[in-house]
PDB file of N, CA and C in Angstrom:
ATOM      1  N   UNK A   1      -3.307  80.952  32.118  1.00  0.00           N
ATOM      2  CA  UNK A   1      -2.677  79.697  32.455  1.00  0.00           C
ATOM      3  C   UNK A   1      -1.963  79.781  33.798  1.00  0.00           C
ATOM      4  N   UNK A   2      -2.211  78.877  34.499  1.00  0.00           N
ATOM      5  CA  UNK A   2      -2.144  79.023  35.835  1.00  0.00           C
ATOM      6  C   UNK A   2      -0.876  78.055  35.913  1.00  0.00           C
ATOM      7  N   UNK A   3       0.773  78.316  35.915  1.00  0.00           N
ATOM      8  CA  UNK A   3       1.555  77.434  36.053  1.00  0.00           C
ATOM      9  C   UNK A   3       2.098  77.237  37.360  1.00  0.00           C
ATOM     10  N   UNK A   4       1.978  75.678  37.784  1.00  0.00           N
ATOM     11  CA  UNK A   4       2.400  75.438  39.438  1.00  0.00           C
ATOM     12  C   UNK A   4       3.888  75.430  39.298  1.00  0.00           C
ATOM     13  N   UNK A   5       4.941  76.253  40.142  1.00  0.00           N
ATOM     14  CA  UNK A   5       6.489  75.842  40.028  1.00  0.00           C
ATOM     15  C   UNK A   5       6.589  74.791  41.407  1.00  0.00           C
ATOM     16  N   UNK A   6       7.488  73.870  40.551  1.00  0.00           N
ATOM     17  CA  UNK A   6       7.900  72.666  41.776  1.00  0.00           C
ATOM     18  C   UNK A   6       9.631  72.830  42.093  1.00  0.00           C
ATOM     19  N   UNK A   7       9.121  73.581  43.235  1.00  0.00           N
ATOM     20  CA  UNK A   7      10.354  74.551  43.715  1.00  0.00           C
ATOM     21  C   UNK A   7      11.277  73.446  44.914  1.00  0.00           C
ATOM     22  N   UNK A   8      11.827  72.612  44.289  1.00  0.00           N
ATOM     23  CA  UNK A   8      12.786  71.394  45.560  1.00  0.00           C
ATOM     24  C   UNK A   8      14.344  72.374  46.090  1.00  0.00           C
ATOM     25  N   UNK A   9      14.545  72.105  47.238  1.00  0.00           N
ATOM     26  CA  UNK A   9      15.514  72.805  47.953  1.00  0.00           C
ATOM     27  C   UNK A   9      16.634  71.635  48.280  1.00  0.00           C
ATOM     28  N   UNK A  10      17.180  72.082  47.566  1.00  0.00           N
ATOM     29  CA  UNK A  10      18.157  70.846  48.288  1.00  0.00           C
ATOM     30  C   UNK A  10      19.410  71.330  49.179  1.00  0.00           C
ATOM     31  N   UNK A  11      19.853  70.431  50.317  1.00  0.00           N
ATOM     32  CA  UNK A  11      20.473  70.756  51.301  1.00  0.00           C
ATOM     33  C   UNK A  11      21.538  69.601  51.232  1.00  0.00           C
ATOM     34  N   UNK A  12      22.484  70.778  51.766  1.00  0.00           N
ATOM     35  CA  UNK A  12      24.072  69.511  51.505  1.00  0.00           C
ATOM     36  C   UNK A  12      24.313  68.910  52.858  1.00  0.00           C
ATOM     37  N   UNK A  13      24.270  67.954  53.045  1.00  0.00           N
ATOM     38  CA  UNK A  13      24.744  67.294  54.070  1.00  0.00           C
ATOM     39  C   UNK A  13      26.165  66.165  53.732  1.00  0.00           C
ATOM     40  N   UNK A  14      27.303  66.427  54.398  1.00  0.00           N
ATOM     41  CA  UNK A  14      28.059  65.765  54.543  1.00  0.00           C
ATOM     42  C   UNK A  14      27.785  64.991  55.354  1.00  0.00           C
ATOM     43  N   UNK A  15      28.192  63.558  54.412  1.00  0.00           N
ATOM     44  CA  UNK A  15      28.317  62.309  54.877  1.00  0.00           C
ATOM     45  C   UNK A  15      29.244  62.179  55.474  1.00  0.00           C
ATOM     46  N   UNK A  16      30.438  62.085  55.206  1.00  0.00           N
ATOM     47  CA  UNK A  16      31.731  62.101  55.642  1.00  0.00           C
ATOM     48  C   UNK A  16      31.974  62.444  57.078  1.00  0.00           C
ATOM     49  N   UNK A  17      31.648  63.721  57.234  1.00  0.00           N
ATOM     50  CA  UNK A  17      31.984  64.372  58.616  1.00  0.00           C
ATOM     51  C   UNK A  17      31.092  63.625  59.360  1.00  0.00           C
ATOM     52  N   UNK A  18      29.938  63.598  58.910  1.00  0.00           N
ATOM     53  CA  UNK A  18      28.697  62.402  60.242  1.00  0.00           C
ATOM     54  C   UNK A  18      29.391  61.924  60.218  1.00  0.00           C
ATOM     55  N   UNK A  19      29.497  60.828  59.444  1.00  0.00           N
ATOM     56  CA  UNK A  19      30.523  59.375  59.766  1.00  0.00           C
ATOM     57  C   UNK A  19      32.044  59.619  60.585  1.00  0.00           C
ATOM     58  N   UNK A  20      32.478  61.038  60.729  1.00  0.00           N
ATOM     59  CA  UNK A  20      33.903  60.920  61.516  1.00  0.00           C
ATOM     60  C   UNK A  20      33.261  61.034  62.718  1.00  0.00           C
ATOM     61  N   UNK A  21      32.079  62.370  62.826  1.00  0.00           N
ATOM     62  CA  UNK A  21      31.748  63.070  64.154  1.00  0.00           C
ATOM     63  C   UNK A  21      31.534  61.391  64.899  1.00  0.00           C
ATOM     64  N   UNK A  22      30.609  60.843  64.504  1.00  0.00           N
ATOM     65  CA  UNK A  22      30.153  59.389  64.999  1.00  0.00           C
ATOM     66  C   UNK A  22      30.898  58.591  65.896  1.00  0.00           C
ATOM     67  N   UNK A  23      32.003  58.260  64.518  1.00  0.00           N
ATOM     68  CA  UNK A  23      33.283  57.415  65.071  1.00  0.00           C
ATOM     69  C   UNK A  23      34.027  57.898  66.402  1.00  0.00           C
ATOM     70  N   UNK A  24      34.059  59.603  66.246  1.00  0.00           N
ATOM     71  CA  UNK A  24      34.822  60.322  67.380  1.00  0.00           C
ATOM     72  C   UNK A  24      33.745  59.934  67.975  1.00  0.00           C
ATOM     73  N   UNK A  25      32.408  60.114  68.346  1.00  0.00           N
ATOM     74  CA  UNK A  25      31.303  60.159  69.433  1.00  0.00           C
ATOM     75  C   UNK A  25      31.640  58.406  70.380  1.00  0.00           C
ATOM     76  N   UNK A  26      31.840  57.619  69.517  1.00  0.00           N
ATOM     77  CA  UNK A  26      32.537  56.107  69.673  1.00  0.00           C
ATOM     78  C   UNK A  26      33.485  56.078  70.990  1.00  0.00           C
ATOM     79  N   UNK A  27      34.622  56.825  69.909  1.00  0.00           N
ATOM     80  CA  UNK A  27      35.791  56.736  70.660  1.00  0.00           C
ATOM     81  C   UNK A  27      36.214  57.317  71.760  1.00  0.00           C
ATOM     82  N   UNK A  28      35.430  58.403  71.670  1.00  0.00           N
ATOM     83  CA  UNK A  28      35.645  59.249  73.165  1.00  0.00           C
ATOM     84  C   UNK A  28      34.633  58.598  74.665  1.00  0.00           C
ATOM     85  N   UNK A  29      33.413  58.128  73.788  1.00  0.00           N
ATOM     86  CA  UNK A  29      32.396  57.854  74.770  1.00  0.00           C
ATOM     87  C   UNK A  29      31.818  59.035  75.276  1.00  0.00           C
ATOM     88  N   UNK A  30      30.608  58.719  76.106  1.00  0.00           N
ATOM     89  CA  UNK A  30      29.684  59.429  76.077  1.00  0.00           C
ATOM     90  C   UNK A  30      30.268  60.621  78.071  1.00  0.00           C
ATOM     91  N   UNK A  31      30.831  61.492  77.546  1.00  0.00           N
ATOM     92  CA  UNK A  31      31.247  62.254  78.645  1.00  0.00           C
ATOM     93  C   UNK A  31      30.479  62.350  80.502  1.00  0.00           C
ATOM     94  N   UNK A  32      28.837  62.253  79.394  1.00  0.00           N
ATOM     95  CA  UNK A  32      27.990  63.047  80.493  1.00  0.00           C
ATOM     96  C   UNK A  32      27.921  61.371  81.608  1.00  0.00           C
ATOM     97  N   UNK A  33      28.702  60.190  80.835  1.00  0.00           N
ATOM     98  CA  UNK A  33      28.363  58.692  81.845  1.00  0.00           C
ATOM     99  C   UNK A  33      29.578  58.666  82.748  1.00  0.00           C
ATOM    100  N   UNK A  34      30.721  59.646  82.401  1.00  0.00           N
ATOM    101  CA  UNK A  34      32.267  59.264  83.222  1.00  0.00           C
ATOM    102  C   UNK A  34      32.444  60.164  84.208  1.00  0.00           C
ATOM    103  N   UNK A  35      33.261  59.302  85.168  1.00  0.00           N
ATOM    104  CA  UNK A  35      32.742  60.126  86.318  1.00  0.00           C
ATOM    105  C   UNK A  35      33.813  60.980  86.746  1.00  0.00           C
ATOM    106  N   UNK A  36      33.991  61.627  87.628  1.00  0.00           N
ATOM    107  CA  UNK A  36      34.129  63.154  87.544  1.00  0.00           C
ATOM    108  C   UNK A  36      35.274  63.456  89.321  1.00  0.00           C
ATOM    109  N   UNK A  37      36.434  62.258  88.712  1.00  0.00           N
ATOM    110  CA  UNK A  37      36.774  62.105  89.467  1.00  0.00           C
ATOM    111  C   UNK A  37      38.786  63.286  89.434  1.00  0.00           C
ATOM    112  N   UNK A  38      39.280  62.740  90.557  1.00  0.00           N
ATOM    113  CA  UNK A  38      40.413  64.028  90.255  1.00  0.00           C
ATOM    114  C   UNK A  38      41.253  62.953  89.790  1.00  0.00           C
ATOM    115  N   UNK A  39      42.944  63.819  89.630  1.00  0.00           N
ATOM    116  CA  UNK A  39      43.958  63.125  89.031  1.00  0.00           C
ATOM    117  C   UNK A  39      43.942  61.692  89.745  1.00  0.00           C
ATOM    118  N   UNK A  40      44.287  60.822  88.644  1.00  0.00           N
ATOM    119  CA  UNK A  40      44.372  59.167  89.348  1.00  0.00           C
ATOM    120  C   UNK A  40      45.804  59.032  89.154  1.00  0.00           C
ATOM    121  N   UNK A  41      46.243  58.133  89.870  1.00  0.00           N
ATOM    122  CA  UNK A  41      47.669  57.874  89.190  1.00  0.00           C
ATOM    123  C   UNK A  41      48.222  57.458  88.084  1.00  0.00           C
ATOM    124  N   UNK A  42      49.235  57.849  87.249  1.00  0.00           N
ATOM    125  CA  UNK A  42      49.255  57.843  85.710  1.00  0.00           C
ATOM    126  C   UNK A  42      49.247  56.184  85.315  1.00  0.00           C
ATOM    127  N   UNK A  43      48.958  55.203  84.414  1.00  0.00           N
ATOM    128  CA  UNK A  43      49.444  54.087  83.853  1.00  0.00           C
ATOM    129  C   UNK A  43      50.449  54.121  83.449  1.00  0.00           C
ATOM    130  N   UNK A  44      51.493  54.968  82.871  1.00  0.00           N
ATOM    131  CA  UNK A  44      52.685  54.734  83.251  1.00  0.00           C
ATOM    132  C   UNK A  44      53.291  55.419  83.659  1.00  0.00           C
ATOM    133  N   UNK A  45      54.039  54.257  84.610  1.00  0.00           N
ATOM    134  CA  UNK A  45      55.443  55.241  85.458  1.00  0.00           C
ATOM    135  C   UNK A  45      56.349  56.318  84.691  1.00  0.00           C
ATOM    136  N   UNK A  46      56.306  57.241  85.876  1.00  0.00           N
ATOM    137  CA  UNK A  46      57.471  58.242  85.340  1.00  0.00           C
ATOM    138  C   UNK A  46      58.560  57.767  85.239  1.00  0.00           C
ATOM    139  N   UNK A  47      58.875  56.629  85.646  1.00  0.00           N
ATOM    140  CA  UNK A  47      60.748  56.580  85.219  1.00  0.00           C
ATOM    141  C   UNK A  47      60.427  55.625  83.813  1.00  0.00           C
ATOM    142  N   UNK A  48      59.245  55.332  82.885  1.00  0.00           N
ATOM    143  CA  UNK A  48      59.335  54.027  81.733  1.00  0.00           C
ATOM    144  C   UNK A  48      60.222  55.390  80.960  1.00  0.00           C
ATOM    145  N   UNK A  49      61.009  54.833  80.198  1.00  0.00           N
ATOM    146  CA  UNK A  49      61.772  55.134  79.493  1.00  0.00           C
ATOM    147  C   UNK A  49      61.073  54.935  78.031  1.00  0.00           C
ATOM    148  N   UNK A  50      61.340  55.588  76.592  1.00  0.00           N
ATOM    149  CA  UNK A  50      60.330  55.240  75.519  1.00  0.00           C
ATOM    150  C   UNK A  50      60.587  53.845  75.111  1.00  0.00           C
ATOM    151  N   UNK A  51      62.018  53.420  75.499  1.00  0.00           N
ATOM    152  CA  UNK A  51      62.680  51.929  74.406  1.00  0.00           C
ATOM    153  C   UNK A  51      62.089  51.001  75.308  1.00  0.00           C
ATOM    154  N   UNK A  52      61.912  51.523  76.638  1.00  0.00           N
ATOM    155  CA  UNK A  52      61.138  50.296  77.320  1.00  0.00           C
ATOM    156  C   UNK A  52      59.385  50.223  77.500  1.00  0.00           C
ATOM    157  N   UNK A  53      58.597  51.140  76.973  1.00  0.00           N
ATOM    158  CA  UNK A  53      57.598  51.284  76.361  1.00  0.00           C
ATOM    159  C   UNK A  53      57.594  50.349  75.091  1.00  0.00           C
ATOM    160  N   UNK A  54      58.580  50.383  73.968  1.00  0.00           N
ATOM    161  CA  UNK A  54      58.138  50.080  72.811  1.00  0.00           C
ATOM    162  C   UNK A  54      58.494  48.671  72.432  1.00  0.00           C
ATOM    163  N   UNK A  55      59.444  48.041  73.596  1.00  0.00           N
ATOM    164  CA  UNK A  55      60.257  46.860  73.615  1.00  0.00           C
ATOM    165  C   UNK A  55      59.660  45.367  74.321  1.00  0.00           C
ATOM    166  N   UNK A  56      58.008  45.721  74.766  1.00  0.00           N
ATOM    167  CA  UNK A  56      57.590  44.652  74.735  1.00  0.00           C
ATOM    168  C   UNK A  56      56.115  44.681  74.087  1.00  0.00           C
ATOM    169  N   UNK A  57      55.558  43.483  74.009  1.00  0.00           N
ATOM    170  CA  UNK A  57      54.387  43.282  73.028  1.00  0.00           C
ATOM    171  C   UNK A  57      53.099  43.362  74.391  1.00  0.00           C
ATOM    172  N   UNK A  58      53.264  43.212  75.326  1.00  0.00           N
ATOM    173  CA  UNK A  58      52.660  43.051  76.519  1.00  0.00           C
ATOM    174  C   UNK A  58      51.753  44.010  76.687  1.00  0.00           C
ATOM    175  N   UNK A  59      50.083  44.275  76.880  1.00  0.00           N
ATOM    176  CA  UNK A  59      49.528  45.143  76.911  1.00  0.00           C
ATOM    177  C   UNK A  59      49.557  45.844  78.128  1.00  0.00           C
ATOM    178  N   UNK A  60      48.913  46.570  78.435  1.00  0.00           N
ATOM    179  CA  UNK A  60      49.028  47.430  79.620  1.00  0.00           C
ATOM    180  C   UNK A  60      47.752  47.313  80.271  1.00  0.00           C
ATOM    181  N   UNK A  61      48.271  47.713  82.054  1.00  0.00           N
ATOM    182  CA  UNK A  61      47.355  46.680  82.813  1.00  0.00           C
ATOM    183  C   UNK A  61      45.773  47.632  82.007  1.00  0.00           C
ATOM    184  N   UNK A  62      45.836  48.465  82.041  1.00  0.00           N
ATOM    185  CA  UNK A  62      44.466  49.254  82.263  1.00  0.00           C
ATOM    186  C   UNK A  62      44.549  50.491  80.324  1.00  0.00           C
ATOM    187  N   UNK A  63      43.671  50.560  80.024  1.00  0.00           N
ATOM    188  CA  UNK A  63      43.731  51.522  78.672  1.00  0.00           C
ATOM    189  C   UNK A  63      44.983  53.038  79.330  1.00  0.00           C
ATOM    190  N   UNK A  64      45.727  53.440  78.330  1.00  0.00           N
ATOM    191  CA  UNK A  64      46.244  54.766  78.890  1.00  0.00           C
ATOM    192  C   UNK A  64      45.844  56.104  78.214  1.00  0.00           C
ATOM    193  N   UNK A  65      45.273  56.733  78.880  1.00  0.00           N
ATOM    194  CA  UNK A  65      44.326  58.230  78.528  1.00  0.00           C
ATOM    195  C   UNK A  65      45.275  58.946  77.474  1.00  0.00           C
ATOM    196  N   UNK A  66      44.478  59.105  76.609  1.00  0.00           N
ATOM    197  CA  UNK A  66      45.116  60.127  75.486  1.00  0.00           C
ATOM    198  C   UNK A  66      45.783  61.028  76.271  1.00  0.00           C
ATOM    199  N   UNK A  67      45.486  62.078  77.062  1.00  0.00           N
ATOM    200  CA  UNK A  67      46.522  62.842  77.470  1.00  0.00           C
ATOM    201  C   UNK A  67      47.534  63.067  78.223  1.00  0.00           C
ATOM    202  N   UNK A  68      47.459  61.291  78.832  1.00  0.00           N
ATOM    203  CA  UNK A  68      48.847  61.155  79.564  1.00  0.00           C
ATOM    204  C   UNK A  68      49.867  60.613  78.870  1.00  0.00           C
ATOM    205  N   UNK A  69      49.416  60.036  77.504  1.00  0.00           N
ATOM    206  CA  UNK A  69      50.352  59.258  76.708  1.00  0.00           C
ATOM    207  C   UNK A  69      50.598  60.487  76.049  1.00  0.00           C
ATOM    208  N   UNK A  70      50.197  61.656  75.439  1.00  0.00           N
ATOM    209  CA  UNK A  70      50.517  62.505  74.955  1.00  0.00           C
ATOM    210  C   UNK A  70      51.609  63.366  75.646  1.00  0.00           C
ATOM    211  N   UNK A  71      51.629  63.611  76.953  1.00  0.00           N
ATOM    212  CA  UNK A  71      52.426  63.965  77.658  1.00  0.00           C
ATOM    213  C   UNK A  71      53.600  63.248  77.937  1.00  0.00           C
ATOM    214  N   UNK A  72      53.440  61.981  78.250  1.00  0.00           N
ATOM    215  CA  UNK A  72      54.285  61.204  78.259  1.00  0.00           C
ATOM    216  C   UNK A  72      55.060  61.242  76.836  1.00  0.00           C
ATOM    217  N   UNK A  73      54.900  61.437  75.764  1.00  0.00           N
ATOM    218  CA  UNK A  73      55.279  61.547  74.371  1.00  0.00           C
ATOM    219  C   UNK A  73      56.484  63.114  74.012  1.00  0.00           C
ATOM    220  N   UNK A  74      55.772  64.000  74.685  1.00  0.00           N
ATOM    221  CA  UNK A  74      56.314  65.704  74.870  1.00  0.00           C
ATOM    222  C   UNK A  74      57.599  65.061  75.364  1.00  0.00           C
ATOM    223  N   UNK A  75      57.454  64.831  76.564  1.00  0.00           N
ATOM    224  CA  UNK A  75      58.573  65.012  77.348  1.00  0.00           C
ATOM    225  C   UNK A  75      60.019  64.196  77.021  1.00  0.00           C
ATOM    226  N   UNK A  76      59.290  62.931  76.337  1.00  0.00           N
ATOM    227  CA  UNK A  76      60.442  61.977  75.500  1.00  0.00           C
ATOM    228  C   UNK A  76      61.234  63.025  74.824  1.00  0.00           C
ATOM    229  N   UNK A  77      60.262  63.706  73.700  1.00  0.00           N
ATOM    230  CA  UNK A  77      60.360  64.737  72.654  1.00  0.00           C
ATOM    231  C   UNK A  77      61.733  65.691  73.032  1.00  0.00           C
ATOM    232  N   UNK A  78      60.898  66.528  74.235  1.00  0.00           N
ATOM    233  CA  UNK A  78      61.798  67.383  74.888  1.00  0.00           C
ATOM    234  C   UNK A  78      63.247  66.797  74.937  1.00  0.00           C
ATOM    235  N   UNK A  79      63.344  65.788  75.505  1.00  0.00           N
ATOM    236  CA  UNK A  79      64.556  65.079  76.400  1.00  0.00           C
ATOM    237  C   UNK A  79      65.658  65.228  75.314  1.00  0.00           C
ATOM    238  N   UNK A  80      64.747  64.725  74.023  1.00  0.00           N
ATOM    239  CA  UNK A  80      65.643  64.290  72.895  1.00  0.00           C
ATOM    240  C   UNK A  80      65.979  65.556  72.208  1.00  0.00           C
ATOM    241  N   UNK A  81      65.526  66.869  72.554  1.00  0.00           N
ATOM    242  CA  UNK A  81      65.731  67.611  71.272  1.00  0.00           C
ATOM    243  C   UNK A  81      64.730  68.208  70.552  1.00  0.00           C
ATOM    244  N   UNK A  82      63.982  66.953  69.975  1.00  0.00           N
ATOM    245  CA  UNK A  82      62.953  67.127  68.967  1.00  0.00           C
ATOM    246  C   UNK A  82      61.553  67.993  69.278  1.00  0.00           C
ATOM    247  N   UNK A  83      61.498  68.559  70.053  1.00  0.00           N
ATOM    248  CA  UNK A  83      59.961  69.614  70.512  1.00  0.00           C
ATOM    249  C   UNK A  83      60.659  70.713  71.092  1.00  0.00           C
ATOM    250  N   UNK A  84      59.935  71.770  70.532  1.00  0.00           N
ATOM    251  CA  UNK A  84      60.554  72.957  71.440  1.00  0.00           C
ATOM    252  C   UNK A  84      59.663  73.996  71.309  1.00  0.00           C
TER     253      UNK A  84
END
């Protein structure tokens, strides 16, 4: 008796993480299209203070780069105490 085995492999694929990697692929945009230019001047001024950041509803002229708002965020941090 000649028995055929029906040998299926199954492979795990997370859904989840596609669906974040994606969203990040979204949000960052596509690197290899932006251009490749040096420091620009920040969107916001070094003297905004955080209460005058958070004290109007008014958008800002231009998007502000994750890592200048992040920086801009440290240094509040610092000022106050709270990062070290």
């Amino acid at each position: 008796m000649d028995k055929e085995v029906n040998k299926t492999t199954s492979v795990y694929v997370n859904h989840a993480a596609n669906a974040w990697l994606e969203n990040r692929r979204k949000w960052i945009g596509d690197k290899s299209k932006k251009s490749k230019t040096l420091a620009k001047d920040p969107i916001i001024s070094w003297s905004t203070t955080y209460d005058e950041l958070l004290s109007t509803n008014e958008p800002f002229p231009k998007p502000i780069p994750l890592p200048e708002m992040v920086d801009f965020l440290v240094d509040i941090w610092h000022d106050e105490g709270l990062f070290d």
